[in-house]
Protein backbone atom coordinates (compact mmCIF):
# COMPACT_ATOMS: atom_id res chain seq x y z
CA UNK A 1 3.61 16.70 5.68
CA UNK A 2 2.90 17.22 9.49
CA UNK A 3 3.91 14.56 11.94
CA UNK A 4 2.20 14.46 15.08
CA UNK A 5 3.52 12.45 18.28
CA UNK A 6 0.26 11.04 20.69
CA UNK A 7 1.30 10.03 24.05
CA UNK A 8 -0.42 8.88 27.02
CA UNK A 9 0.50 10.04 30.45
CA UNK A 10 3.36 13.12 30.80
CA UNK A 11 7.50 11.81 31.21
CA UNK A 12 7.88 11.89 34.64
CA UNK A 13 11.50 11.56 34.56
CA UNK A 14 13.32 15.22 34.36
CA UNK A 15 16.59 13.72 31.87
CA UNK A 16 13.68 12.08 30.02
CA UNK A 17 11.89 15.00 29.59
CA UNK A 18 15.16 17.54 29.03
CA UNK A 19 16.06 15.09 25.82
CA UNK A 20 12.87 15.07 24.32
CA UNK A 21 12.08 18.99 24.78
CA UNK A 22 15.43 19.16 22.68
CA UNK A 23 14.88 17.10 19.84
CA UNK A 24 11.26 18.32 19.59
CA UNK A 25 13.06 21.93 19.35
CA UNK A 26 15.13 20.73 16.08
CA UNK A 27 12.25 18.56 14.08
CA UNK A 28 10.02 21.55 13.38
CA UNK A 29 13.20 22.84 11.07
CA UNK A 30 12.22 20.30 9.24
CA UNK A 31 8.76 20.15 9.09
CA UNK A 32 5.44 20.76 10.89
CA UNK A 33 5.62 18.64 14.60
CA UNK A 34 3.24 18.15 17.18
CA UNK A 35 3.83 16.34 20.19
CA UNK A 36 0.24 15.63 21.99
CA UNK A 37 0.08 14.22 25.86
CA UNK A 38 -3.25 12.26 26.79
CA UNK A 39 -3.50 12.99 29.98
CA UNK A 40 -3.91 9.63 32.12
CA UNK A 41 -7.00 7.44 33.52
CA UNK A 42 -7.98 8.84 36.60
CA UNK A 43 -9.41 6.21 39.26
CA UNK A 44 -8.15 2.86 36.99
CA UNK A 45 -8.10 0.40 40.60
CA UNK A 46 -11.70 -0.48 39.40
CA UNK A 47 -10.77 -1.29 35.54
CA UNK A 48 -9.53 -3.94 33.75
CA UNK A 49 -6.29 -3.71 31.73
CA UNK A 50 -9.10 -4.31 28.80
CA UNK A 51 -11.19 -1.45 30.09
CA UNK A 52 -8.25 0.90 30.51
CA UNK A 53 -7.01 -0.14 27.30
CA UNK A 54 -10.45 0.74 25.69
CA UNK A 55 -11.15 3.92 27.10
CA UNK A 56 -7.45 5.17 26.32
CA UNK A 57 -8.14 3.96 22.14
CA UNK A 58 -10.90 6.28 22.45
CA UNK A 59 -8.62 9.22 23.66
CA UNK A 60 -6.01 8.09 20.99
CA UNK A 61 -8.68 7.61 18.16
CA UNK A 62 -10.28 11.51 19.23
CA UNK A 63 -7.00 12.54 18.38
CA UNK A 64 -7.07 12.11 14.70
CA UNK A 65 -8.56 13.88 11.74
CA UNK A 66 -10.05 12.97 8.76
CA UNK A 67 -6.91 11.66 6.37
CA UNK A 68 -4.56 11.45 9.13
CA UNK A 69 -2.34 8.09 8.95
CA UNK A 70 -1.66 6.34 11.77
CA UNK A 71 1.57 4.56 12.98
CA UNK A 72 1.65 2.38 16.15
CA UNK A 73 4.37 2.04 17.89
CA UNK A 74 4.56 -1.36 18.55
CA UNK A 75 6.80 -4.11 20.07
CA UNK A 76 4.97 -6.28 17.32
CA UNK A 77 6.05 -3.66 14.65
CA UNK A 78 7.94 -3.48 11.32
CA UNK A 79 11.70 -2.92 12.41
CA UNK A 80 13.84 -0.44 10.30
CA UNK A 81 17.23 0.81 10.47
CA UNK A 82 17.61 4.24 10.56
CA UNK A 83 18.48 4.88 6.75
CA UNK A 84 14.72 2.42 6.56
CA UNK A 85 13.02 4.45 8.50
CA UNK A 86 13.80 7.74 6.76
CA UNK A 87 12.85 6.18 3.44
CA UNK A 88 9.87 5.29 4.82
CA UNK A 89 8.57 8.74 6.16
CA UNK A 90 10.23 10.19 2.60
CA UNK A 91 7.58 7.60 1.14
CA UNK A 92 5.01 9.23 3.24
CA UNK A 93 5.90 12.77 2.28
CA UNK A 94 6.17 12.33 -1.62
CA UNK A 95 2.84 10.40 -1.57
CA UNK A 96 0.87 13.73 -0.55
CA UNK A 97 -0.21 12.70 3.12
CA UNK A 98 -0.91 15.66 4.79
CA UNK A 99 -0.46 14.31 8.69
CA UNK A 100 1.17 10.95 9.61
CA UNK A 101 0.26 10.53 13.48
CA UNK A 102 2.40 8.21 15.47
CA UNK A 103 1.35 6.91 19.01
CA UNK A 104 2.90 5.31 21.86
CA UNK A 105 0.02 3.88 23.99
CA UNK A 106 -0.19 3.45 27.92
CA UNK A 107 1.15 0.24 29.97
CA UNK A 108 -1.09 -2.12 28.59
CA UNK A 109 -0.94 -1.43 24.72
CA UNK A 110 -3.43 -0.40 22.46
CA UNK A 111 -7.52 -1.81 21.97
CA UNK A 112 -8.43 -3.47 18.99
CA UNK A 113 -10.41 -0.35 18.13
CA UNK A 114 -6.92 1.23 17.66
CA UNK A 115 -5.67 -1.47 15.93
CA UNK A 116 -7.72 -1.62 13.20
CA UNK A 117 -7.77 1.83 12.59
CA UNK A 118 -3.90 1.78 12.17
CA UNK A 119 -2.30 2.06 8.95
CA UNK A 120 1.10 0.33 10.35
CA UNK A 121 3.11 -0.66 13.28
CA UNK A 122 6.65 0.29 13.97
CA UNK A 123 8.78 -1.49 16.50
CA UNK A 124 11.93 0.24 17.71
CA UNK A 125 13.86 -2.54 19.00
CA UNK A 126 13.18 -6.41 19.69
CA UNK A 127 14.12 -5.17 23.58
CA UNK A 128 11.51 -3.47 25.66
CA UNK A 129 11.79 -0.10 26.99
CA UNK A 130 9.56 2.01 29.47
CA UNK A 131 6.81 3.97 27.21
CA UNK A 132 8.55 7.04 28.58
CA UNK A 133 11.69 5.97 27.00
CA UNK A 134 10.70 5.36 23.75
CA UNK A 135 9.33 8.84 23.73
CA UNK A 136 12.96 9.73 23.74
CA UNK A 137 14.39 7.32 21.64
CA UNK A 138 11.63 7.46 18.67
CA UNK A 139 12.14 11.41 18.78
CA UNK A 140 15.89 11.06 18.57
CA UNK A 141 15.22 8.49 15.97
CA UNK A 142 12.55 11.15 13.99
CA UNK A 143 15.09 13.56 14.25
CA UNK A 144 17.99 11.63 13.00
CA UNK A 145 15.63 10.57 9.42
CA UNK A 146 14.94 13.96 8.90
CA UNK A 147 18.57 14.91 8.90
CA UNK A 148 19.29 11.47 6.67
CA UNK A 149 16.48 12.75 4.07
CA UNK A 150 18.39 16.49 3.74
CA UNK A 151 21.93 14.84 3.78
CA UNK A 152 23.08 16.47 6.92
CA UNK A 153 26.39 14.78 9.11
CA UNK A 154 24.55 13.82 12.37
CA UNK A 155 23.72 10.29 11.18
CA UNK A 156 27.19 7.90 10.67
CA UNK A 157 26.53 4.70 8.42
């Protein structure tokens, strides 16, 4: 199984950036990774958080492919602890899906186009975190599963 990342907007921040560059160095020894940046809305003054929100789905929903799954990441989301979560992608693995696409959206969440087309939501915390951090702490977190599921020492119970 592939997992694919879908972002909107690059990390600004340079330590952001650093920690995500590494972890996105280990995952593919585990399996295929992609890690996609949307590029921003240019000229948004003259749109509506609902507009924005709209024409970013339609990025996010151009991004996937026929029999791609998609997780939202979502402060509304399922929460798991670590051991949870990589169960869950295991679940996703042995049940033959070929790409499972997660997506962190832009400032003002994701359209209802988007949300419907989701297979899940996934919340990282009850606390909320700048969409450029999560992109840090969900790849630490993707990371950390994938070295629960092949019984490696990084993760402490």
């Amino acid at each position: 199984m592939k997992i694919k990342l879908v972002v909107i907007g690059k990390t600004d921040q340079g330590y952001l950036r650093d920690g995500i560059e590494d972890y996105h160095k280990r995952i593919p020894h585990y399996l295929p990774f992609e890690y996609q940046i949307i590029p921003d809305l240019k000229n948004t003054r003259k749109l509506s958080e609902e507009q924005q929100k709209e024409k970013e789905g339609e990025l996010i929903l151009d991004q996937l492919k026929a029999g791609d799954e998609l997780i939202l990441l979502d402060e509304r989301g399922q929460t798991f602890r670590s051991a949870e979560f990589a169960r869950f992608l295991e679940k996703k693995m042995l049940g033959g899906l070929k790409t499972l696409v997660f997506v962190i959206g832009g400032p003002y969440g994701f359209s209802d186009a988007v949300y419907q087309k989701a297979a899940g939501k996934v919340s990282l915390s009850k606390m909320t975190f700048s969409h450029q951090l999560i992109r840090l702490i969900f790849s630490e977190q993707l990371y950390r599963a994938l070295t629960i599921l092949k019984g490696e020492p990084y993760h402490h119970e």
